[in-house]
C-alpha atoms as a PDB file:
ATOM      1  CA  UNK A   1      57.639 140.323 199.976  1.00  0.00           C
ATOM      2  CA  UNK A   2      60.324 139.820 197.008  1.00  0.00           C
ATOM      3  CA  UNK A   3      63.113 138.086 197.450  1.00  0.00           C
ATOM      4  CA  UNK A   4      66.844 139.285 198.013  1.00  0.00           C
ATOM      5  CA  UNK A   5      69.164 137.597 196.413  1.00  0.00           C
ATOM      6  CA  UNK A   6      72.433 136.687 198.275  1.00  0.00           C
ATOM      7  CA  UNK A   7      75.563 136.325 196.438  1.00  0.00           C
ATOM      8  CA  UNK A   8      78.906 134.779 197.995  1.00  0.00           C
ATOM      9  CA  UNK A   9      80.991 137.188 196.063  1.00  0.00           C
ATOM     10  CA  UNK A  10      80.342 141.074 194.814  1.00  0.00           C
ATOM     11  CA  UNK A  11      79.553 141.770 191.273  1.00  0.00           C
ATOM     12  CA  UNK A  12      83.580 143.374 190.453  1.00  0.00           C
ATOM     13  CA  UNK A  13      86.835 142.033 192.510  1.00  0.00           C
ATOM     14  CA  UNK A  14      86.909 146.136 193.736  1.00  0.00           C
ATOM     15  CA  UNK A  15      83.746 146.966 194.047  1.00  0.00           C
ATOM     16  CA  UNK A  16      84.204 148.125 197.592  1.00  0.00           C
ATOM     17  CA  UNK A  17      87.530 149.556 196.901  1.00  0.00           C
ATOM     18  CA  UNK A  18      88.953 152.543 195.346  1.00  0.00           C
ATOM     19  CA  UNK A  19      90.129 151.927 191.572  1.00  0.00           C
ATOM     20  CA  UNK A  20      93.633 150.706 190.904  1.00  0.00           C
ATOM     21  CA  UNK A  21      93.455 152.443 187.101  1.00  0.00           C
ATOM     22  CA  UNK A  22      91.031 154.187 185.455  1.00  0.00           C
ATOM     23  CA  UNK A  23      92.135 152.593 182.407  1.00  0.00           C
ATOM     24  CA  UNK A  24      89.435 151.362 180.902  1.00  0.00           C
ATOM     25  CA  UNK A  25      88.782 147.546 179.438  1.00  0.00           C
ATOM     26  CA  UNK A  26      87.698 146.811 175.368  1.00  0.00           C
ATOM     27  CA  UNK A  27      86.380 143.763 175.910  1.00  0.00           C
ATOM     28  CA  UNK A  28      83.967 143.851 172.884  1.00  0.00           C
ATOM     29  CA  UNK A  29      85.054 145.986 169.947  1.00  0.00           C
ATOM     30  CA  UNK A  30      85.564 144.036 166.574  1.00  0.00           C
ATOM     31  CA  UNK A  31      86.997 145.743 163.367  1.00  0.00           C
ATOM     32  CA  UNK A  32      83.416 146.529 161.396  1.00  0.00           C
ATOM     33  CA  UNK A  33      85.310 145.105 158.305  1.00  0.00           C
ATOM     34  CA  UNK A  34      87.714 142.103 158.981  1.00  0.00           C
ATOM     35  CA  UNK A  35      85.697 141.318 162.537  1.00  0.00           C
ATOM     36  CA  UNK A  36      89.440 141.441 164.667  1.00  0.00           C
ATOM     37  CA  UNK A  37      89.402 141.459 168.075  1.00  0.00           C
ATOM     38  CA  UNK A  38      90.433 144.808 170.201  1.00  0.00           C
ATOM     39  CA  UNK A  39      93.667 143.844 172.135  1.00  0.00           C
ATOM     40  CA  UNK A  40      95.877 146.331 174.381  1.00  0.00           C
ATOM     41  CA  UNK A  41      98.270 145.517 171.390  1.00  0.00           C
ATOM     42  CA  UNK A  42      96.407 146.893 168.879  1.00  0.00           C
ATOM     43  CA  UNK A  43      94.253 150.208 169.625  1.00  0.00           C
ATOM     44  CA  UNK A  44      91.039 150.761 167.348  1.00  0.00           C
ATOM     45  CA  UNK A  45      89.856 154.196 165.866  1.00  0.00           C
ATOM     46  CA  UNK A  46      86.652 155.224 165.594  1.00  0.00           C
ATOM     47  CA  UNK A  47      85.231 156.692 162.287  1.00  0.00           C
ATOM     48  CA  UNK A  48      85.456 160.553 162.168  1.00  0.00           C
ATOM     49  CA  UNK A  49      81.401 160.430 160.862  1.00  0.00           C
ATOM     50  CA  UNK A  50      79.111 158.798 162.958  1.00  0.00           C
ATOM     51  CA  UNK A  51      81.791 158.138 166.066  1.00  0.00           C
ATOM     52  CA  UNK A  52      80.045 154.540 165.778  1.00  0.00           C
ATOM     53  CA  UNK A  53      81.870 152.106 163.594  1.00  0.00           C
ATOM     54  CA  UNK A  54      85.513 151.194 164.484  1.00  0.00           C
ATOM     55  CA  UNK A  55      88.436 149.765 162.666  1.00  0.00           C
ATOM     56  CA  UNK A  56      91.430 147.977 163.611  1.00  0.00           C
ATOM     57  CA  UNK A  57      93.085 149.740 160.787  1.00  0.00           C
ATOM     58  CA  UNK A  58      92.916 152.649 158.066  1.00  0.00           C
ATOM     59  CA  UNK A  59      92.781 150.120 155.495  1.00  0.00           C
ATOM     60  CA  UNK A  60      89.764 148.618 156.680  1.00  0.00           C
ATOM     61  CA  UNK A  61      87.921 151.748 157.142  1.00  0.00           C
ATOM     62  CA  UNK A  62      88.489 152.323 153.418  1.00  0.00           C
ATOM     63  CA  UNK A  63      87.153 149.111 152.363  1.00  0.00           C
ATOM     64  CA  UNK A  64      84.308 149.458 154.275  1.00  0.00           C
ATOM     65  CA  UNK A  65      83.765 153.346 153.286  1.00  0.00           C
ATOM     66  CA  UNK A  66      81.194 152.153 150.193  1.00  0.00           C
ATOM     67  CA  UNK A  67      79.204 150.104 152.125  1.00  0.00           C
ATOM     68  CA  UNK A  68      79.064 152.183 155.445  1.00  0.00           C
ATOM     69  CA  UNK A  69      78.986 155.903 153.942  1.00  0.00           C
ATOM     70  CA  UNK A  70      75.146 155.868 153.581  1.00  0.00           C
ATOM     71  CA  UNK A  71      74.822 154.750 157.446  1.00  0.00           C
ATOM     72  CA  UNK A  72      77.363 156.963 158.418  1.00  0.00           C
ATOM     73  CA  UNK A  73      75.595 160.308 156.424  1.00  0.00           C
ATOM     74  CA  UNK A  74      72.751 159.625 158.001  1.00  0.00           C
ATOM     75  CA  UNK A  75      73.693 159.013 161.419  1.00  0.00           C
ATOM     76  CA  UNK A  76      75.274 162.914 161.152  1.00  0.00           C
ATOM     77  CA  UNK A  77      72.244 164.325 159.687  1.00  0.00           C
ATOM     78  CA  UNK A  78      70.821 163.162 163.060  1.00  0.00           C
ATOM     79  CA  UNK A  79      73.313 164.274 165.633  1.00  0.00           C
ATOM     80  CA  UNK A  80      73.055 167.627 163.772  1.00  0.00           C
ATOM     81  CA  UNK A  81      69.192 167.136 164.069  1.00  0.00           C
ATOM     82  CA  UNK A  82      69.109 166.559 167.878  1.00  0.00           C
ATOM     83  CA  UNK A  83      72.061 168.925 169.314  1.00  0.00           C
ATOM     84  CA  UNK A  84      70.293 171.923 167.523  1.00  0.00           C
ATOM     85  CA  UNK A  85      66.386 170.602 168.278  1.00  0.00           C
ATOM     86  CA  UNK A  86      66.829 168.991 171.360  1.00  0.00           C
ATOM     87  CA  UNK A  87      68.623 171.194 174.021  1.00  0.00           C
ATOM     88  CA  UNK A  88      70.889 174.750 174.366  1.00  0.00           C
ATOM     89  CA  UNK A  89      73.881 172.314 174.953  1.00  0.00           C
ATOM     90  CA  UNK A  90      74.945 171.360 171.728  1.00  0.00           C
ATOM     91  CA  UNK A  91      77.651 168.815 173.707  1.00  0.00           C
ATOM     92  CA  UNK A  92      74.873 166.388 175.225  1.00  0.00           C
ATOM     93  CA  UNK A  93      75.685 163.962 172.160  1.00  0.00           C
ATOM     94  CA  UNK A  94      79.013 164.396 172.501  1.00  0.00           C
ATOM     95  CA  UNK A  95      78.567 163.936 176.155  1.00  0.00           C
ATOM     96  CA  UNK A  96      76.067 160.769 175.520  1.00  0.00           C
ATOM     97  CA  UNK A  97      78.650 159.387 173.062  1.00  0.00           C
ATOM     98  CA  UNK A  98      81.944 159.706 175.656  1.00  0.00           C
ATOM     99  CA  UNK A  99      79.774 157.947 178.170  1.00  0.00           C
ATOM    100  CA  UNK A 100      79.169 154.985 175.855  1.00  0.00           C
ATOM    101  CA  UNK A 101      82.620 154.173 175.280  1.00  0.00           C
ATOM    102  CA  UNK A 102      83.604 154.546 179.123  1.00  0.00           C
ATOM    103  CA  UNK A 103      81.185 152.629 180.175  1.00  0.00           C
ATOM    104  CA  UNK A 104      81.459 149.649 177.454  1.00  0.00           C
ATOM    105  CA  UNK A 105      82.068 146.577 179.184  1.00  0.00           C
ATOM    106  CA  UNK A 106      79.600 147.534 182.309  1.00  0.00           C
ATOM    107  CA  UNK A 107      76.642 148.370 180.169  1.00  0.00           C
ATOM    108  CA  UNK A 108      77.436 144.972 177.642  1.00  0.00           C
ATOM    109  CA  UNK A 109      77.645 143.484 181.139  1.00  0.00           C
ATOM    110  CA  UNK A 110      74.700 144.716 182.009  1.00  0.00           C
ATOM    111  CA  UNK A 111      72.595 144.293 179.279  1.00  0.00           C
ATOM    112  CA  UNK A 112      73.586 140.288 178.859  1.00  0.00           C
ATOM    113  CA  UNK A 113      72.186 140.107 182.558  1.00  0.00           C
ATOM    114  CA  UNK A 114      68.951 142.061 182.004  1.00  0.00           C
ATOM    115  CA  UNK A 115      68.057 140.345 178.992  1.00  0.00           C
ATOM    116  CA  UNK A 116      69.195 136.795 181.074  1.00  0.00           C
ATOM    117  CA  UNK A 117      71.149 135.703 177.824  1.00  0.00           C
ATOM    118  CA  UNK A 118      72.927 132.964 179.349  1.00  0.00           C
ATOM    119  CA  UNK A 119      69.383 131.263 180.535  1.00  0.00           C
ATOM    120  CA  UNK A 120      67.771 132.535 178.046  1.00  0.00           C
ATOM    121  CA  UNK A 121      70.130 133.355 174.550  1.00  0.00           C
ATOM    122  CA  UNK A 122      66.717 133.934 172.271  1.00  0.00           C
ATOM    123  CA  UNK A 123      66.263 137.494 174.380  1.00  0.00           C
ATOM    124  CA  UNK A 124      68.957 139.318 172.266  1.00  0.00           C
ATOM    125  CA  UNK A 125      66.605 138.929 168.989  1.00  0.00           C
ATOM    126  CA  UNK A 126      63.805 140.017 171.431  1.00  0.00           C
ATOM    127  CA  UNK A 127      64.317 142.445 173.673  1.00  0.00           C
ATOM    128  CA  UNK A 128      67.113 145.211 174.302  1.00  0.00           C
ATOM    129  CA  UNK A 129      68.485 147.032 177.330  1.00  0.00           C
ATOM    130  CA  UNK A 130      67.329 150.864 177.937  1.00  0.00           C
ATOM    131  CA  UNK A 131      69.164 153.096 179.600  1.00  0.00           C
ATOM    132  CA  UNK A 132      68.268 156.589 180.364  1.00  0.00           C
ATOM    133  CA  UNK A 133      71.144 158.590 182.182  1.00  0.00           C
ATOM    134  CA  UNK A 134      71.378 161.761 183.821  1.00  0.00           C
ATOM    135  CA  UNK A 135      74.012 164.829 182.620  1.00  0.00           C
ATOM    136  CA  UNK A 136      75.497 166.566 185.309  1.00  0.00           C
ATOM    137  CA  UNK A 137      77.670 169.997 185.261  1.00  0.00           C
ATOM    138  CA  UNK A 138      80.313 168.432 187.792  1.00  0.00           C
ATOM    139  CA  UNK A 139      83.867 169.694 187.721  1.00  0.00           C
ATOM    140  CA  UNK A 140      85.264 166.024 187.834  1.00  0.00           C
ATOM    141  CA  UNK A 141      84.518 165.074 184.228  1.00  0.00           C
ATOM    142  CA  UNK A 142      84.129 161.610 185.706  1.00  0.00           C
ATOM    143  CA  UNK A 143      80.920 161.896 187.904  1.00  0.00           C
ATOM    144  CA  UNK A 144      79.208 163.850 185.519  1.00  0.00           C
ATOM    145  CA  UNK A 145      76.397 160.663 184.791  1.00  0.00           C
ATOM    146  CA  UNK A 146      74.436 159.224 186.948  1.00  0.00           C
ATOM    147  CA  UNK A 147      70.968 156.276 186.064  1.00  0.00           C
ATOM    148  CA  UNK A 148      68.320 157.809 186.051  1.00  0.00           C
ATOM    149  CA  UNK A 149      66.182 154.900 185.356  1.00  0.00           C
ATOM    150  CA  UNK A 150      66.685 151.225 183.297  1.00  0.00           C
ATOM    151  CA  UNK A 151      63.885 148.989 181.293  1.00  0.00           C
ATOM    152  CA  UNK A 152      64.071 145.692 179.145  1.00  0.00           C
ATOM    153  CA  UNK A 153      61.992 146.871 176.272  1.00  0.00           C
ATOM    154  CA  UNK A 154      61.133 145.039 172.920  1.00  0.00           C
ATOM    155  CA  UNK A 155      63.260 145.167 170.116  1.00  0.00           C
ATOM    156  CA  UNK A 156      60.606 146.984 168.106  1.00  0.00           C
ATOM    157  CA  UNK A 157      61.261 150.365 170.140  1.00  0.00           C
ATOM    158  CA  UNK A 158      64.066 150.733 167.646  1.00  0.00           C
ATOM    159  CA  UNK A 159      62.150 152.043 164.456  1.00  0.00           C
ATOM    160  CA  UNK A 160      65.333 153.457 162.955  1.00  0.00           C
ATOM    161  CA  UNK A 161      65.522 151.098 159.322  1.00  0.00           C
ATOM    162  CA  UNK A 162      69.267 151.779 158.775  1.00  0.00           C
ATOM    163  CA  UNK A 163      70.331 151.127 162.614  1.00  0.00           C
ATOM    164  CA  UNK A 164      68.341 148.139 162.005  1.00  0.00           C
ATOM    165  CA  UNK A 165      70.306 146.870 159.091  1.00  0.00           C
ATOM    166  CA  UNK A 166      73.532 147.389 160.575  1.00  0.00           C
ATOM    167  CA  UNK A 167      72.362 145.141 163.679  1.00  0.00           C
ATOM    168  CA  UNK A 168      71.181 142.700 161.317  1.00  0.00           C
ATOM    169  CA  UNK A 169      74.436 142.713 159.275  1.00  0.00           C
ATOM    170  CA  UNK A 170      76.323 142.320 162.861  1.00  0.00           C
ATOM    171  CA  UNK A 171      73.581 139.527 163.871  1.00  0.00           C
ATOM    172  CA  UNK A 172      74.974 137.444 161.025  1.00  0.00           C
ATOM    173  CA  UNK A 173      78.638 137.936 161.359  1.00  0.00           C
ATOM    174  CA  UNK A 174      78.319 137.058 164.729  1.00  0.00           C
ATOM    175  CA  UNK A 175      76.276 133.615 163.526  1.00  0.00           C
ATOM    176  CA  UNK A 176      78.895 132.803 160.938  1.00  0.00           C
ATOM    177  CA  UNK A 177      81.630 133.368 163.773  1.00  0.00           C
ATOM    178  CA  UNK A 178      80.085 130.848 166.179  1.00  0.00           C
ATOM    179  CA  UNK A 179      78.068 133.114 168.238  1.00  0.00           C
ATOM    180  CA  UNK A 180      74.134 133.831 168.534  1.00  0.00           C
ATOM    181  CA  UNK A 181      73.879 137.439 167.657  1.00  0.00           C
ATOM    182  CA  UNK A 182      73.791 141.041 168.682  1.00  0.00           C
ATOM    183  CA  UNK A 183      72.734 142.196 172.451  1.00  0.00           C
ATOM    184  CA  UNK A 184      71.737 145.851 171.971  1.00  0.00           C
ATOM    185  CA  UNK A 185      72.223 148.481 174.891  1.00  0.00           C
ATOM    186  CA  UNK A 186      70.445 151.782 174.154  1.00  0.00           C
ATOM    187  CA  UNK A 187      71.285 154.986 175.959  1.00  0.00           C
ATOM    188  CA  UNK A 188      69.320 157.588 176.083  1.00  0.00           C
ATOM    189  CA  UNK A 189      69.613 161.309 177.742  1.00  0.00           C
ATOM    190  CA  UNK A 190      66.630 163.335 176.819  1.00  0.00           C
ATOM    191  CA  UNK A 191      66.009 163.459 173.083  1.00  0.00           C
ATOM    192  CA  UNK A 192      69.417 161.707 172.031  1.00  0.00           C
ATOM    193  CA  UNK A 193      70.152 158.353 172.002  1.00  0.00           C
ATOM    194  CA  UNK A 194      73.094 155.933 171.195  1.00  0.00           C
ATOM    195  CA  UNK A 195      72.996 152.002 170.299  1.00  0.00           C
ATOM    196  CA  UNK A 196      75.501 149.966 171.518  1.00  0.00           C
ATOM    197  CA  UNK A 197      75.652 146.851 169.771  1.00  0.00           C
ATOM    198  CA  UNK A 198      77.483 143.762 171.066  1.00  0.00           C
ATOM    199  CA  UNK A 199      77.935 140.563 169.581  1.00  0.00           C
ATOM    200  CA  UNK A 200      77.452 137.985 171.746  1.00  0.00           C
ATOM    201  CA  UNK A 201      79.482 134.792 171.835  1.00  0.00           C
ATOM    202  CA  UNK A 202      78.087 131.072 172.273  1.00  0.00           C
ATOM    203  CA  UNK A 203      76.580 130.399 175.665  1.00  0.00           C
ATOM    204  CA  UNK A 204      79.225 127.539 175.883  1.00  0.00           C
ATOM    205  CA  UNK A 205      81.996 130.262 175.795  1.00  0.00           C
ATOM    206  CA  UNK A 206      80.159 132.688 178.130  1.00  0.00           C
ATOM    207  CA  UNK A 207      81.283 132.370 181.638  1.00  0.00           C
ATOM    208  CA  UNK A 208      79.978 135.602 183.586  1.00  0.00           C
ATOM    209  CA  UNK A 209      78.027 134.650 186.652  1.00  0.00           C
ATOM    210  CA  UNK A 210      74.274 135.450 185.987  1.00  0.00           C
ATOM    211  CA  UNK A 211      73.560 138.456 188.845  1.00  0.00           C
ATOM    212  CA  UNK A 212      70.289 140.059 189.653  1.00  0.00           C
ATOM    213  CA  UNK A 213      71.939 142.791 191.199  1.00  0.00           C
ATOM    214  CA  UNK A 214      73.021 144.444 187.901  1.00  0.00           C
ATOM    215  CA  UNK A 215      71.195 147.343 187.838  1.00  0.00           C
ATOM    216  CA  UNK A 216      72.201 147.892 191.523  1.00  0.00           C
ATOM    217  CA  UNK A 217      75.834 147.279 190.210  1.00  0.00           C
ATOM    218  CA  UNK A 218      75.260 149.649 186.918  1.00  0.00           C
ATOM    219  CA  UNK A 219      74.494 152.300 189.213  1.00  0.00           C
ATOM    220  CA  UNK A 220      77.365 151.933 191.648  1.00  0.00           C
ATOM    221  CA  UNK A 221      80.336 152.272 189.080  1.00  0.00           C
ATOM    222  CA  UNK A 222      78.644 155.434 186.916  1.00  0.00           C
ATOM    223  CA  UNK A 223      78.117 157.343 189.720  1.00  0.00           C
ATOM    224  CA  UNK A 224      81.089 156.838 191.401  1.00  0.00           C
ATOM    225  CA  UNK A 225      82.834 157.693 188.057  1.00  0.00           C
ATOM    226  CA  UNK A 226      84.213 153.686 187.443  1.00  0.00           C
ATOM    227  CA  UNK A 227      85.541 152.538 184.344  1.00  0.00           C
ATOM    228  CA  UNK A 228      87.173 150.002 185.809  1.00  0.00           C
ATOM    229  CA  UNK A 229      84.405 147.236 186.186  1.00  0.00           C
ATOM    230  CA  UNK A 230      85.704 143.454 185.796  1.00  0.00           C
ATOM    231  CA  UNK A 231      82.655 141.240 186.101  1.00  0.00           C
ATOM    232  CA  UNK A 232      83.152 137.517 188.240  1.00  0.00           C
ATOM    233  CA  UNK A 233      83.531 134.244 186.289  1.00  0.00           C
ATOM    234  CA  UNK A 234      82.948 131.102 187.931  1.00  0.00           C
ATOM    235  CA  UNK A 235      84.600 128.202 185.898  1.00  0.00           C
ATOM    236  CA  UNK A 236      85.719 124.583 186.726  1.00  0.00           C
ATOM    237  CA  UNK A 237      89.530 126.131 187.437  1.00  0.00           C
ATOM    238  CA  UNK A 238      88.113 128.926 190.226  1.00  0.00           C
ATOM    239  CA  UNK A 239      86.599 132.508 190.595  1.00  0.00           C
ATOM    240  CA  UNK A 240      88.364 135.300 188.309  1.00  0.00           C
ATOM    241  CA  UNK A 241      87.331 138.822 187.692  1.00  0.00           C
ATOM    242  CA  UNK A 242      87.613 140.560 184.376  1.00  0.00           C
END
């Protein structure tokens, strides 16, 4: 019989409770050129190409234009690529792309706890976090995803030699920086897929409880349309959430 894990505290201060705001947290973007932290201060921008990249400014998107542009031209050549091959509804990568950005800090959440990176911080150049989601037509633009199913597969699955790079590149910034590399989340609705990369601090710094439960808790806030997640913390000054 497998063992259920107890915990004395749920997975997000509201789990149980109705959101407060569905203003969503940016926990983990960094400016792809000068490596600047997202703050409510200061809102990023997205490049116009591949939706992928982000900037804390317009001149840092130009000075990384020469370096990014082939990455970029080819991750458009294969949005094109699956929205015409793939299915009638040329929005699913639109759709797949929206969700990844909601959804941020609960799947980088998630994917440090599948991959166990605090016991285990060697995983992230190992193995990465799938997740294959559901599209629904629901008139509340917010329940319109639901998992349909999550695996811890090796990093090899990725076969993509320019994705590859640019989680290399982002493996070594984050080194230089202090930390230990890039997690990688993958989500994937039929024949499209997005990476989410995320560069993961020392284990030192890290101070997420390690839960089980996160698939469970993955779940739980996509289907009930939560952007609001705020994972517990358990340091020597108390509990917090966020």
């Amino acid at each position: 019989m497998a063992t259920v894990t107890c915990y004395p505290q749920p997975a997000a201060a509201n789990y149980h409770t109705a959101p407060l705001s569905s203003r969503r947290q940016r926990t983990y973007r960094i400016c792809d050129t000068c490596g600047a932290h997202e703050t409510s201060a200061v809102k990023f921008r997205l490049c116009g190409g591949c939706m992928t990249t982000q900037y804390c400014s317009q001149d840092c998107q130009r000075a990384h234009w020469p370096s990014h542009k082939v990455l970029c031209q080819h991750t458009v050549t294969q949005v094109k690529q699956v929205s015409h091959g793939y299915c009638h509804d040329e929005n699913v990568v639109k759709m797949l792309r929206k969700f990844t950005s909601s959804y941020e800090s609960l799947l980088g959440w998630a994917g440090f706890q599948a991959l166990k990176v605090k016991r285990v911080p060697s995983n992230i150049r190992q193995k990465v976090l799938l997740v294959d989601i559901n599209l629904h037509n629901n008139a509340d633009s917010r329940r319109r995803y639901s998992i349909a199913s999550t695996h811890v597969v090796d990093k090899s699955y990725i076969r993509d030699s320019l994705v590859l790079a640019e989680i290399q590149r982002r493996d070594e910034r984050s080194r230089q920086n202090g930390g230990i590399g890039t997690l990688v989340v993958l989500i994937q609705c039929g024949g499209a897929t997005e990476v989410m990369p995320v560069e993961v601090d020392a284990p030192s710094k890290i101070t997420w409880d390690s839960r089980d439960d996160w698939a469970q808790v993955l779940a739980h806030f996509v289907e009930n349309g939560r952007t609001d997640f705020k994972p517990i913390s358990t340091t020597p000054k108390g509990v917090y959430y966020g």
